[in-house]
C-alpha atoms as a PDB file:
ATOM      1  CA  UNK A   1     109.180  83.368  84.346  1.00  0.00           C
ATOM      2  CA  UNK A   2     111.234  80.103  84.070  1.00  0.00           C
ATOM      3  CA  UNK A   3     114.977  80.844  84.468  1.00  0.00           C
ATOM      4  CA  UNK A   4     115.817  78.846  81.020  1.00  0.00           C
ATOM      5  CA  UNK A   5     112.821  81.280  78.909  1.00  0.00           C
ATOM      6  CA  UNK A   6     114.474  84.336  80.695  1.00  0.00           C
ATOM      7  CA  UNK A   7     118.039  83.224  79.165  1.00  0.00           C
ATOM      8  CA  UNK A   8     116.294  82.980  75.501  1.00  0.00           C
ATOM      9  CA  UNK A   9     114.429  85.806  75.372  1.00  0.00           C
ATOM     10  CA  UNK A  10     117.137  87.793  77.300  1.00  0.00           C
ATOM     11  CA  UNK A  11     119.491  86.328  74.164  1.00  0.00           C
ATOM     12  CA  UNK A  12     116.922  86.832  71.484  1.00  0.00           C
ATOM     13  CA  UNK A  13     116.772  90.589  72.140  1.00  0.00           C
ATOM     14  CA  UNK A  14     120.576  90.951  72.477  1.00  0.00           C
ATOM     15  CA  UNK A  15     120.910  89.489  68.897  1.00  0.00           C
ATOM     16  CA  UNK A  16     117.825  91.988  67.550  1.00  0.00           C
ATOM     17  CA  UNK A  17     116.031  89.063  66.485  1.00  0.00           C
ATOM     18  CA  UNK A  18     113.059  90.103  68.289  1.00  0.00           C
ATOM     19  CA  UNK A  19     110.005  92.105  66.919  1.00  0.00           C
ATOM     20  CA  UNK A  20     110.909  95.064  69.507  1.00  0.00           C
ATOM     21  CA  UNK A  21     114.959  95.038  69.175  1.00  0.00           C
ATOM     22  CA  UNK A  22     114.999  94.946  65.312  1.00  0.00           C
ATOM     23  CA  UNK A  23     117.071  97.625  63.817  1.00  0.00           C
ATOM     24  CA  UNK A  24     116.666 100.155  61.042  1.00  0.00           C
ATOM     25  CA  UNK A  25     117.987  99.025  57.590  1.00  0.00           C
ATOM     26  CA  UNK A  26     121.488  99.977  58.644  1.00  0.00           C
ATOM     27  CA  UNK A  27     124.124  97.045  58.234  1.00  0.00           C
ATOM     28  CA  UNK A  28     126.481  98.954  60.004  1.00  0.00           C
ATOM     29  CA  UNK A  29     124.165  99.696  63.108  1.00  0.00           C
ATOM     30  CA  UNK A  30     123.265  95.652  62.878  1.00  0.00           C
ATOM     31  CA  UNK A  31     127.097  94.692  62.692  1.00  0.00           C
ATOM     32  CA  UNK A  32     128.002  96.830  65.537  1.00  0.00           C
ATOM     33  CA  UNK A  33     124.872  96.220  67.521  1.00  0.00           C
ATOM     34  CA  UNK A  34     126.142  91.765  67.830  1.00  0.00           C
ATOM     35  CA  UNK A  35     129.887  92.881  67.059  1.00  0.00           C
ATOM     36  CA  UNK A  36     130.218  91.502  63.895  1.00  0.00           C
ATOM     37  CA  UNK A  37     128.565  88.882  61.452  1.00  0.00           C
ATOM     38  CA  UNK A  38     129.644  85.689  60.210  1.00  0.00           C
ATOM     39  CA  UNK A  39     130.666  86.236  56.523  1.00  0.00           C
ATOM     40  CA  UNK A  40     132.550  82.905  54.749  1.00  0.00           C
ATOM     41  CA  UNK A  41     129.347  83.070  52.902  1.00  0.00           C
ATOM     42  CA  UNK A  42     127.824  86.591  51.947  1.00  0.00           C
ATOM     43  CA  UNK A  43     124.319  85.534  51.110  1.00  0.00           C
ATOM     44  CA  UNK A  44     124.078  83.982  54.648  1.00  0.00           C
ATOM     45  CA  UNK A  45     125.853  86.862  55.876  1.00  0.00           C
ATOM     46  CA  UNK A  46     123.273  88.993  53.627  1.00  0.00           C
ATOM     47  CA  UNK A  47     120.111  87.192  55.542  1.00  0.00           C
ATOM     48  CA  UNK A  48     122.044  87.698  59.347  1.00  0.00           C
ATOM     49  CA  UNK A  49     121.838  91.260  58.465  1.00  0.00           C
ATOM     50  CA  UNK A  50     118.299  91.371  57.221  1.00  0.00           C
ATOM     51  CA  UNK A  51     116.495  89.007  60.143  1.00  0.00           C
ATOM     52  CA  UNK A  52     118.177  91.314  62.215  1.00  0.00           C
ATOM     53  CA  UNK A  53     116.335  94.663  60.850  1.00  0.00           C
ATOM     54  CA  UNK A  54     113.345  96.039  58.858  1.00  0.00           C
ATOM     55  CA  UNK A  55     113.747  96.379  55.380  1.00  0.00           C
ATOM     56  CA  UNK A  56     117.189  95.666  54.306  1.00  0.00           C
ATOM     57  CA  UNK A  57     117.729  94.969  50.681  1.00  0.00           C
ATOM     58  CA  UNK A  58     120.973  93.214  48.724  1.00  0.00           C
ATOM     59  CA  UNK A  59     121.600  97.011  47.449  1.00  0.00           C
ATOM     60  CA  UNK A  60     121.812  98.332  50.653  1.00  0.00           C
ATOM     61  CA  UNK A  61     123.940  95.832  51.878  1.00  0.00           C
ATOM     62  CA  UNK A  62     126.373  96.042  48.853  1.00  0.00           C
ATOM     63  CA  UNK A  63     126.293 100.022  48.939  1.00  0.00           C
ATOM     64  CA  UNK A  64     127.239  99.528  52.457  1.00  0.00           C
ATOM     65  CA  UNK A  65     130.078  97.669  51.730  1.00  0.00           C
ATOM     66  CA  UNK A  66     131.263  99.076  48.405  1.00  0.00           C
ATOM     67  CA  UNK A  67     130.568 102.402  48.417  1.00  0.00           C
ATOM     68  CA  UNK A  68     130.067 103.742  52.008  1.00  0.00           C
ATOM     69  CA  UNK A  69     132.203 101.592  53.805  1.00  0.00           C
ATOM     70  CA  UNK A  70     130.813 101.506  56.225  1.00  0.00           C
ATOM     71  CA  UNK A  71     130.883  97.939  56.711  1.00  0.00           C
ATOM     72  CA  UNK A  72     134.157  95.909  56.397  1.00  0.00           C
ATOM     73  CA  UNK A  73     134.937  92.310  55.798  1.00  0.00           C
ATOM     74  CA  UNK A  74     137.809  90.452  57.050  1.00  0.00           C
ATOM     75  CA  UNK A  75     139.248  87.544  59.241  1.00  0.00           C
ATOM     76  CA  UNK A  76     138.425  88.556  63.112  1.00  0.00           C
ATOM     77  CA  UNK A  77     136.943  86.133  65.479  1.00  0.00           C
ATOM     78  CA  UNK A  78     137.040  82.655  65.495  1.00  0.00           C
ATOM     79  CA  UNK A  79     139.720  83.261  62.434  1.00  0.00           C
ATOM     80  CA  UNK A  80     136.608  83.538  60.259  1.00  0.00           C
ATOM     81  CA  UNK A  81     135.519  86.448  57.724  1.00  0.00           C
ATOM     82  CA  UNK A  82     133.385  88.813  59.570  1.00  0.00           C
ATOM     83  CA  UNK A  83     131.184  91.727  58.546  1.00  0.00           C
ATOM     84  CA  UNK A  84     132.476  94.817  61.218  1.00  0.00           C
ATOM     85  CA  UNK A  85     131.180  98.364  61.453  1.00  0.00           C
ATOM     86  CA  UNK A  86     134.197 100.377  59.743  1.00  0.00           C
ATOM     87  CA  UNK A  87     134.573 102.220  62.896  1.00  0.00           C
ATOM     88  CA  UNK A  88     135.413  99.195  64.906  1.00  0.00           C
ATOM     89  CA  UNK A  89     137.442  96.788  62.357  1.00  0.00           C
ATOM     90  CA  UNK A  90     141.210  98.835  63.175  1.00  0.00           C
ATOM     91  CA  UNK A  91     140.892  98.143  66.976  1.00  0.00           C
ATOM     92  CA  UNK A  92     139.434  94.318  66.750  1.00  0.00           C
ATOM     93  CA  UNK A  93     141.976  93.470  64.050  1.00  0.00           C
ATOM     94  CA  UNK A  94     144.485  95.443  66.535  1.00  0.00           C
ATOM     95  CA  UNK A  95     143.482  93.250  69.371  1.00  0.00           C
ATOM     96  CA  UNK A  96     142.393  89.690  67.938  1.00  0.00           C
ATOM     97  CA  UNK A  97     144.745  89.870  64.945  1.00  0.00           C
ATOM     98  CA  UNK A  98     148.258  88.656  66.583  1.00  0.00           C
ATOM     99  CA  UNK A  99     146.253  85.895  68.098  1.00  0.00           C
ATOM    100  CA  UNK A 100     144.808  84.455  65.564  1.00  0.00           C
ATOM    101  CA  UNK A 101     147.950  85.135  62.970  1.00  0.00           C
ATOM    102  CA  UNK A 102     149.920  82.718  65.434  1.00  0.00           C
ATOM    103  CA  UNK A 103     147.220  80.651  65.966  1.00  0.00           C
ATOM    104  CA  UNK A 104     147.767  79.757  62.158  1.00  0.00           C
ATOM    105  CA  UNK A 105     151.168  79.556  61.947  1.00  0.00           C
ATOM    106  CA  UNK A 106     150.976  75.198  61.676  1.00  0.00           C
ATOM    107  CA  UNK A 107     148.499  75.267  59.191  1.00  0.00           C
ATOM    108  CA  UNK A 108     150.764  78.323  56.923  1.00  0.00           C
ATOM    109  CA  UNK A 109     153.824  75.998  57.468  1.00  0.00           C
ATOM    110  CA  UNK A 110     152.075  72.621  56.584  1.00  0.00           C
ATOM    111  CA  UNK A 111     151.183  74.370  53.313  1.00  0.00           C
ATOM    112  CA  UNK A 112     154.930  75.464  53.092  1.00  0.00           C
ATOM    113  CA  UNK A 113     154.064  79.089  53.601  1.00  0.00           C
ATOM    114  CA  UNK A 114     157.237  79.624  55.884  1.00  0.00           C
ATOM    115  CA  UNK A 115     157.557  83.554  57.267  1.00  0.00           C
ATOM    116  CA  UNK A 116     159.914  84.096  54.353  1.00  0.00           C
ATOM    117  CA  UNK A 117     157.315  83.510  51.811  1.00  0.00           C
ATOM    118  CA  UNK A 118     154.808  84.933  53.827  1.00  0.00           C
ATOM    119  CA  UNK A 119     157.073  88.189  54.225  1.00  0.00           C
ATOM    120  CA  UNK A 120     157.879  88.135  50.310  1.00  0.00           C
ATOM    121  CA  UNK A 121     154.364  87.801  49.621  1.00  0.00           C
ATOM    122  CA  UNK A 122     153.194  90.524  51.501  1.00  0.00           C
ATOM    123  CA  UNK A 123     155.181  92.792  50.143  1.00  0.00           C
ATOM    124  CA  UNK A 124     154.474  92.030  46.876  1.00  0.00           C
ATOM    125  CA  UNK A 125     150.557  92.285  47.487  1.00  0.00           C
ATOM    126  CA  UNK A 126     150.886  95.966  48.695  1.00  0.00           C
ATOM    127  CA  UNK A 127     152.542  96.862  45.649  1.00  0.00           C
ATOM    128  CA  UNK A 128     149.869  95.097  43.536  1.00  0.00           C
ATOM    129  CA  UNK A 129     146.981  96.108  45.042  1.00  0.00           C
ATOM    130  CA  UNK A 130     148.119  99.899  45.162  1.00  0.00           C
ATOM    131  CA  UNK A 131     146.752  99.968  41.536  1.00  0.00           C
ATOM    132  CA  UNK A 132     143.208  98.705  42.923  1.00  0.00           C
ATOM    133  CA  UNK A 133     141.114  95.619  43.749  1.00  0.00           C
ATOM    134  CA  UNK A 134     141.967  92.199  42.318  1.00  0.00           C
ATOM    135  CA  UNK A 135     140.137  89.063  42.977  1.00  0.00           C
ATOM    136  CA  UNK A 136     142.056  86.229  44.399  1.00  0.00           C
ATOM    137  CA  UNK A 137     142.931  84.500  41.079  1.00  0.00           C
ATOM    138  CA  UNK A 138     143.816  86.955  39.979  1.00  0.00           C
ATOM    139  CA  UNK A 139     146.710  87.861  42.664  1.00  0.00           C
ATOM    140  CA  UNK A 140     147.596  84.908  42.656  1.00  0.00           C
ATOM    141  CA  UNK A 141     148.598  84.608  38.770  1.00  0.00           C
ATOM    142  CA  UNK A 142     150.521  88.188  39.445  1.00  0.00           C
ATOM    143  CA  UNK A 143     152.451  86.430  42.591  1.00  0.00           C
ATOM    144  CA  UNK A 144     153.159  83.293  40.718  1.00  0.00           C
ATOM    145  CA  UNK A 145     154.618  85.558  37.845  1.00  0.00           C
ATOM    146  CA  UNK A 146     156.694  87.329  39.511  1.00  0.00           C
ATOM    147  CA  UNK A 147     158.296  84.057  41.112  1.00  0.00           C
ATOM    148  CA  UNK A 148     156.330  83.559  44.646  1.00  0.00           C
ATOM    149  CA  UNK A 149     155.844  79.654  44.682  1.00  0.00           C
ATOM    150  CA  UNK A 150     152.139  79.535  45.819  1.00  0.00           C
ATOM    151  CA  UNK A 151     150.603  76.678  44.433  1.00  0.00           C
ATOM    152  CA  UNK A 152     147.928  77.177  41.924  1.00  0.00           C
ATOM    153  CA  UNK A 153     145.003  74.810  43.824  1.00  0.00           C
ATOM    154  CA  UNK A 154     144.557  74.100  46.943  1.00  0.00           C
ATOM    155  CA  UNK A 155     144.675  76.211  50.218  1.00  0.00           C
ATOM    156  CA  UNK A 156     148.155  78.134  50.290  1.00  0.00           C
ATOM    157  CA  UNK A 157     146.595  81.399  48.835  1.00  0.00           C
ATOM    158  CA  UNK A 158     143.382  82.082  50.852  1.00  0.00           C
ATOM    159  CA  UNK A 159     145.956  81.294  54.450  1.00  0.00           C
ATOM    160  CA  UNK A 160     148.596  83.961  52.550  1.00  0.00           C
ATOM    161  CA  UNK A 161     145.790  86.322  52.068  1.00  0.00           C
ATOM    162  CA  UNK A 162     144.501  85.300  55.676  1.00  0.00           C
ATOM    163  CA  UNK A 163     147.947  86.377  57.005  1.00  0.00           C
ATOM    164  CA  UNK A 164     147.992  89.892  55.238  1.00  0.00           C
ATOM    165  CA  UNK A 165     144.469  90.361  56.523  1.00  0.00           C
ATOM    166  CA  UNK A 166     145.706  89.680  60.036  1.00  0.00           C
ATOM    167  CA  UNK A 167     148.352  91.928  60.258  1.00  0.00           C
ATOM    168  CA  UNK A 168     146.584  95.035  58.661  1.00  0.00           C
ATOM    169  CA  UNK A 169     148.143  94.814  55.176  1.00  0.00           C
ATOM    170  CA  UNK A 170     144.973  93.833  53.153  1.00  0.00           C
ATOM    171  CA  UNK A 171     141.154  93.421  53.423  1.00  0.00           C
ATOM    172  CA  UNK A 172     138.236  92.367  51.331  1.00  0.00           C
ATOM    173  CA  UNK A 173     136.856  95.293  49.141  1.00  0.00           C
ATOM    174  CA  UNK A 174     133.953  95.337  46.361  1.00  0.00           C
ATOM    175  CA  UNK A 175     132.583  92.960  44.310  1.00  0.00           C
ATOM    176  CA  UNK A 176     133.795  91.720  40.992  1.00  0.00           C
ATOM    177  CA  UNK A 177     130.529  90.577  39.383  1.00  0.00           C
ATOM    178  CA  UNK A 178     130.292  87.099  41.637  1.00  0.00           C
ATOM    179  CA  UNK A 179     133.995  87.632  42.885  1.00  0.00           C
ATOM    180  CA  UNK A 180     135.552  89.788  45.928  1.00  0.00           C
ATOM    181  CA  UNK A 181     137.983  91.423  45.846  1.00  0.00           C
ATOM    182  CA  UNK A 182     140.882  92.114  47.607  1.00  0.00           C
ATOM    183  CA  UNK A 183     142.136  95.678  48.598  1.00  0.00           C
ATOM    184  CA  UNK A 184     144.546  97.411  50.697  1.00  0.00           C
ATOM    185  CA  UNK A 185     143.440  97.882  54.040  1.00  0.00           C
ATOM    186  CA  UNK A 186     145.264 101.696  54.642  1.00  0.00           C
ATOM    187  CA  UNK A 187     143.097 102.699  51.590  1.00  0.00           C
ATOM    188  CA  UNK A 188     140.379 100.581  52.357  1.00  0.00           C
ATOM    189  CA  UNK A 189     139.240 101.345  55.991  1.00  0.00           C
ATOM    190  CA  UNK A 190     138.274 104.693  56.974  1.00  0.00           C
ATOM    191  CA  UNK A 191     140.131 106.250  59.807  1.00  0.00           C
ATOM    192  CA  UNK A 192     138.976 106.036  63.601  1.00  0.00           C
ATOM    193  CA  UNK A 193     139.687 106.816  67.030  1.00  0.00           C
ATOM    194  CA  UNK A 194     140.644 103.102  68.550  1.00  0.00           C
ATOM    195  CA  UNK A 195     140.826 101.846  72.293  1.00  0.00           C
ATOM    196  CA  UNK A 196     143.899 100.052  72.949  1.00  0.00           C
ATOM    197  CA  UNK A 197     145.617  97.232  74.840  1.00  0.00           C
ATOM    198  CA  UNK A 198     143.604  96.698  78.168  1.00  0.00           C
ATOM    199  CA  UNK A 199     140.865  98.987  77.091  1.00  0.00           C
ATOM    200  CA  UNK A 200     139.955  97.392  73.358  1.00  0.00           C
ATOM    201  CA  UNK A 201     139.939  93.625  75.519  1.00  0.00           C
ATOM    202  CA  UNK A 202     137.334  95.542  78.332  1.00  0.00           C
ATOM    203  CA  UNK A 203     135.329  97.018  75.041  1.00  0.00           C
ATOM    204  CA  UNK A 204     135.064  93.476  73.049  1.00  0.00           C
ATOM    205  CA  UNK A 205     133.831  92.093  76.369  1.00  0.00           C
ATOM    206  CA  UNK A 206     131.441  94.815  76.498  1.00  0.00           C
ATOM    207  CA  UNK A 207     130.353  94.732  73.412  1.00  0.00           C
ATOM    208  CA  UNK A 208     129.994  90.552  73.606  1.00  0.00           C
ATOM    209  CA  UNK A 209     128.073  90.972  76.514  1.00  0.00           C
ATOM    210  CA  UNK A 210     125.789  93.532  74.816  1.00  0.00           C
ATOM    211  CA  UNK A 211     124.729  91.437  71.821  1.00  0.00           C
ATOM    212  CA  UNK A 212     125.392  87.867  73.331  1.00  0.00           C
ATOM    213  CA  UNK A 213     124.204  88.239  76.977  1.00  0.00           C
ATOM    214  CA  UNK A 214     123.952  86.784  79.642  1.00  0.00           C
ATOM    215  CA  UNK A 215     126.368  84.602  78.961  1.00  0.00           C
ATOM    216  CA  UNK A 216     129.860  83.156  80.792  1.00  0.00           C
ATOM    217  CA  UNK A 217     133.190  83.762  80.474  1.00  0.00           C
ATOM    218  CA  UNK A 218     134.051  80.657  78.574  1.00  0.00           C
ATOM    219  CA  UNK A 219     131.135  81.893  76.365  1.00  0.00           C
ATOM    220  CA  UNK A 220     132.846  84.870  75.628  1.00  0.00           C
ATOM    221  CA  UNK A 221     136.781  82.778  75.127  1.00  0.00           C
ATOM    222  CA  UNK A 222     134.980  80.598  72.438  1.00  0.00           C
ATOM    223  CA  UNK A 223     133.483  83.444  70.457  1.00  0.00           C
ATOM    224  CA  UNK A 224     136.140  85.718  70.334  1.00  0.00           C
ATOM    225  CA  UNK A 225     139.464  83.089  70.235  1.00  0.00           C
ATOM    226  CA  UNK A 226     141.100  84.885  72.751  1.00  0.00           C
ATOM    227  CA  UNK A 227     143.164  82.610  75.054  1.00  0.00           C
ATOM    228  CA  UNK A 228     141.880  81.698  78.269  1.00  0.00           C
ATOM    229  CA  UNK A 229     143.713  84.370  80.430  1.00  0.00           C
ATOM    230  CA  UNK A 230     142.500  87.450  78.595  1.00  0.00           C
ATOM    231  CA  UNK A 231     139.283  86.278  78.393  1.00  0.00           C
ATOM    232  CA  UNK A 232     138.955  86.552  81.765  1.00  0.00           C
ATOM    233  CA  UNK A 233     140.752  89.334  82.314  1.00  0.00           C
ATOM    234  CA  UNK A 234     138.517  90.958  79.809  1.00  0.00           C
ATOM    235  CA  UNK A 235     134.981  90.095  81.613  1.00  0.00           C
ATOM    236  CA  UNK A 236     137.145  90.968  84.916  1.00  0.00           C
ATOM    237  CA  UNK A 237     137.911  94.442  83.737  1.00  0.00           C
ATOM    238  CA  UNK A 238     133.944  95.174  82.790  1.00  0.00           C
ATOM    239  CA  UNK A 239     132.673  92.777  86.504  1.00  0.00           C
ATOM    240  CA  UNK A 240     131.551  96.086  87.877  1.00  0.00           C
ATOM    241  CA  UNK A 241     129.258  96.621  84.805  1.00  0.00           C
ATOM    242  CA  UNK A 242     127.617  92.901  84.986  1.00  0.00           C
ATOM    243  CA  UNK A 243     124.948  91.399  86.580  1.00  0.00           C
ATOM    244  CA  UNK A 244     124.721  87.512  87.893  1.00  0.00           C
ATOM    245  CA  UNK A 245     121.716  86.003  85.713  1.00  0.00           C
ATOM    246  CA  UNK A 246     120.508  82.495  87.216  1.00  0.00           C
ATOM    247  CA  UNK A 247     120.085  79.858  84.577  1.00  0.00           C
ATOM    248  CA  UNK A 248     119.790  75.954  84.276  1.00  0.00           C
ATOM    249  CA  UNK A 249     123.309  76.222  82.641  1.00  0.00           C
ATOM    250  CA  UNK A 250     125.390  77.946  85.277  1.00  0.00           C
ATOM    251  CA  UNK A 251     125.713  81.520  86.736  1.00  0.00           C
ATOM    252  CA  UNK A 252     125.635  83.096  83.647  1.00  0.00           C
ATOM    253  CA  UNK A 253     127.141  87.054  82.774  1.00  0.00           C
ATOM    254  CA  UNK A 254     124.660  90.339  81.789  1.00  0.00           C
ATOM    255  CA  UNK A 255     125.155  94.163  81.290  1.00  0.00           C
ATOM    256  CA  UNK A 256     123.645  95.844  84.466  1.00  0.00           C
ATOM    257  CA  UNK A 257     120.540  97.298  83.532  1.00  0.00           C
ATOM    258  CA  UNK A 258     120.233  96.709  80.333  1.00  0.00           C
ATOM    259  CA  UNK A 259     117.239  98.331  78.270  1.00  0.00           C
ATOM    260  CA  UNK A 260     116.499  97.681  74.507  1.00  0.00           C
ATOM    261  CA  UNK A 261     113.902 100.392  73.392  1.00  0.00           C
ATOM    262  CA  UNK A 262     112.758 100.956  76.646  1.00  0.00           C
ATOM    263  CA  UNK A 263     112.082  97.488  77.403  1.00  0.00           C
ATOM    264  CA  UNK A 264     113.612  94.996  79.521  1.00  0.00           C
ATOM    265  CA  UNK A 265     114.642  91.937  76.875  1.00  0.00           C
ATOM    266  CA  UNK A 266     113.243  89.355  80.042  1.00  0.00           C
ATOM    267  CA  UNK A 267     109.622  91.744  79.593  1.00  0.00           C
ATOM    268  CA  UNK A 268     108.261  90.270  76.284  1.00  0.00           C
ATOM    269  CA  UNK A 269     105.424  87.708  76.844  1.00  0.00           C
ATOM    270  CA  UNK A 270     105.121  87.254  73.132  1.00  0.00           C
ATOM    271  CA  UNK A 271     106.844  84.252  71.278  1.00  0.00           C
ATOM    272  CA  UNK A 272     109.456  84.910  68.683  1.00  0.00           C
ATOM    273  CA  UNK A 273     109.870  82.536  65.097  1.00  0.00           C
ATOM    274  CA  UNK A 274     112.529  83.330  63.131  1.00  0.00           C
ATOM    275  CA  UNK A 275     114.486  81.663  60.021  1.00  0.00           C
ATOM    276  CA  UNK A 276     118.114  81.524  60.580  1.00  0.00           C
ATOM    277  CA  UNK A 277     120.846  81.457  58.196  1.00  0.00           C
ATOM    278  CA  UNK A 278     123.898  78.772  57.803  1.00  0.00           C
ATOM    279  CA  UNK A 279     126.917  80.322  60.039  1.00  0.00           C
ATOM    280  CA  UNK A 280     124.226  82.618  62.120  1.00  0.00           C
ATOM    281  CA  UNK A 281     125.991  84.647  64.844  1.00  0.00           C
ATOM    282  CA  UNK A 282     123.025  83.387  67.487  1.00  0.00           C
ATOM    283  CA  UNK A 283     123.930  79.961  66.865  1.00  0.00           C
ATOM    284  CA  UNK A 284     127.681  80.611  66.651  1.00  0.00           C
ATOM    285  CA  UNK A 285     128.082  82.927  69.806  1.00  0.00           C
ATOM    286  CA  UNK A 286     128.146  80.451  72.792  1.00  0.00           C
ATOM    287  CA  UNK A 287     130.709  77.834  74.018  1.00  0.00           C
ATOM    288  CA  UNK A 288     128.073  75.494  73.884  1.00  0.00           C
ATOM    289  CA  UNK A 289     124.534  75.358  72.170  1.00  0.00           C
ATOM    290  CA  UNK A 290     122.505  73.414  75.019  1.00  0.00           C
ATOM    291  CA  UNK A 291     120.396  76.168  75.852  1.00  0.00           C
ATOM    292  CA  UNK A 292     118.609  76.578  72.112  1.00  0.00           C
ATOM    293  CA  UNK A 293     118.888  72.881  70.647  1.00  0.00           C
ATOM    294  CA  UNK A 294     118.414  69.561  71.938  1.00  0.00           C
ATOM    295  CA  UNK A 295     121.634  67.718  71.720  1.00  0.00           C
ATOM    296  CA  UNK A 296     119.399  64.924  70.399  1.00  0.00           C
ATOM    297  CA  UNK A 297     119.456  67.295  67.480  1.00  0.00           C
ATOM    298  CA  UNK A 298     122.984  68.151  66.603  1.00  0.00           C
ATOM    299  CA  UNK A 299     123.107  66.617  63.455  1.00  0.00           C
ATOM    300  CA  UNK A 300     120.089  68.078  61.760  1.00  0.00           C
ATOM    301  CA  UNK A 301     121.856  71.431  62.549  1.00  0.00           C
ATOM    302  CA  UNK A 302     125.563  70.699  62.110  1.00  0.00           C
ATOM    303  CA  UNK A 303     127.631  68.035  60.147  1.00  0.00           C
ATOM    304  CA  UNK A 304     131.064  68.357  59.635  1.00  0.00           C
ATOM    305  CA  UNK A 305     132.078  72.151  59.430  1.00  0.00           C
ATOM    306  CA  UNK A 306     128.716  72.829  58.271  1.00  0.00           C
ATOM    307  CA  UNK A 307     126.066  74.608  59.847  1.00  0.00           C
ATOM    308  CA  UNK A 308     122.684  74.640  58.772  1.00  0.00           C
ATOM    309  CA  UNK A 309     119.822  77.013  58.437  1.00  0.00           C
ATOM    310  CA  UNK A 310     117.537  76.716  61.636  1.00  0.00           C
ATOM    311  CA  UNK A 311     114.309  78.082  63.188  1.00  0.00           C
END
C-alpha cells in the first residue's frame, strides 16, 4: 500500500470515521475516543459526534450533556469550546488552562478587561451562578447592575466568561430553549481521579496520538496550543510507546501496535465517504492539511475563520 493511503486510512480509523471504528451512540465514548470535539457551534459539534457513531440522536446528545453529564463543554484546545468526556475535562483544563488564560491576556486588555475587572468579575459570577444557570445576557445585565463596566455589545463578555472558564470557576451547562447557559464548574463537573503535571502532558500526547495518529510533534503543538517545549516533551515522555510511520510528509508519530476492533486501521481495502461538518476535529487536528486537501483547494474549504463542511 502507498505510504500517503496508509497515512489516511491509518487517520480515518483514529478519528472513528470508518465503517469498522464507528462507536456506539455514546457522546462521551466519541469525545474521549478523538479527545474532544470542536463545539463554537453545537449543531456542527452535534454532526462530529454522530459521523463518528451509529445511531446518535439530538436527544441523546442533549441528555448527555444536560442531564448525565457526562459530556462537558468549555474552552480547552486551541482556546476554542470543546465537547470533553466529564471524566477528562478537570485534568485538560488543569493542564491547557494557564496556557491559554495567558495566551489571552492582550486580547482581555485591548477590550479593557484588566486583572482587576477580571478578578471583580469573577467573583461576582460565582455568587450569581450559585442560584443556577444563566445565559450570557443575562449575566451580563446582573454584572452591569451591580457596577462591573462590561460593555453591553461587543466582545468583552464572552473573553470574561472565557477567563472564568479557564481557571475552573465556570463552564457551559444546559440549554435555555436556543441559549446555553452558564454554570459553575465545582457544581457542574462530576468529580474524578486526574493525572497531573508531567503525567496529564504524557496522557494528552497519548491520547492525541490515539485519535490523531500518526502524526508529528508539531502536529500535536498546533492542536493542543501547548508551547513548543512541552510539546515535545510531551511526545518525548510517551517515545517508548510510538512507532516511526513513513509518509510523503515527513517521519510521522503512531501508538505501537495499535488495534481498532481487532483490525489494523492500515488493513481496510475498502474506501471510506463521509460528510464532514464546519470546525470538524479531522480537519482541525494537524499542523497542516496537505495530506487530505489539495492546497489548490483551500478556499473552497476555508475563508477567513471559517471552515466549511467537506467530504
Amino acid at each position: 500500500m502507498q505510504a500517503d493511503v496508509a497515512v489516511r486510512r491509518a487517520r480515518l480509523a483514529a478519528q472513528r470515521l470508518t465503517d469498522a471504528t464507528r462507536l456506539r451512540a455514546d457522546p462521551a465514548a466519541i469525545a474521549r475516543a478523538v479527545c474532544g470535539i470542536q463545539a463554537q457551534d453545537m449543531r456542527a459539534a452535534q454532526l462530529a459526534l454522530r459521523v463518528r457513531s451509529t445511531g446518535l440522536t439530538v436527544a441523546i446528545v442533549d441528555e448527555a450533556i444536560a442531564r448525565k453529564r457526562s459530556v462537558v463543554r468549555t474552552w480547552l484546545m486551541r482556546g476554542t469550546l470543546h465537547l470533553v468526556a466529564g471524566e477528562d475535562v478537570r485534568w485538560m483544563l488543569g493542564l491547557l488552562g494557564p496556557f491559554i488564560d495567558r495566551r489571552d491576556e492582550t486580547r482581555r486588555r485591548q477590550l479593557e478587561l484588566d486583572a482587576a475587572l477580571c478578578k471583580r468579575g469573577v467573583a461576582a459570577m460565582r455568587k450569581l451562578l450559585s442560584g443556577g444557570p444563566m445565559t450570557r445576557p443575562q449575566l451580563r445585565e446582573q454584572l452591569r447592575a451591580r457596577g462591573l463596566p462590561i460593555a453591553a455589545t461587543g466582545q468583552a463578555m464572552i473573553h470574561l466568561v472565557a477567563h472564568a472558564a479557564h481557571i475552573g470557576a465556570v463552564c457551559y451547562g444546559p440549554p435555555q430553549g436556543r441559549q446555553s447557559t452558564i454554570v459553575l464548574f465545582e457544581d457542574w463537573v462530576p468529580p474524578s481521579d486526574r493525572p497531573r503535571g508531567d503525567a496529564a502532558l504524557a496522557e494528552l500526547a497519548r491520547r492525541y496520538m490515539s485519535g490523531y495518529g500518526p502524526a508529528t510533534t508539531q502536529d500535536f503543538a498546533a492542536w493542543s496550543s501547548l508551547p513548543a517545549a512541552q510539546a515535545r516533551g510531551a511526545i518525548s515522555a510517551i517515545r517508548g510507546e510510538l512507532q516511526e510511520v513513513p509518509s510523503p510528509w515527513g517521519t510521522l508519530w503512531a501508538l505501537r501496535g495499535k488495534r481498532l476492533r481487532g483490525k489494523h486501521p492500515t488493513e481496510s481495502s475498502a474506501p471510506t465517504v463521509r460528510l464532514l461538518p464546519s470546525w470538524d476535529t479531522y480537519t482541525l487536528g494537524y499542523r497542516s492539511r496537505d495530506s487530505m486537501l489539495d492546497p489548490r483547494h483551500v478556499h473552497r474549504f476555508q475563508a477567513g475563520g471559517l471552515f466549511y463542511q467537506s467530504v
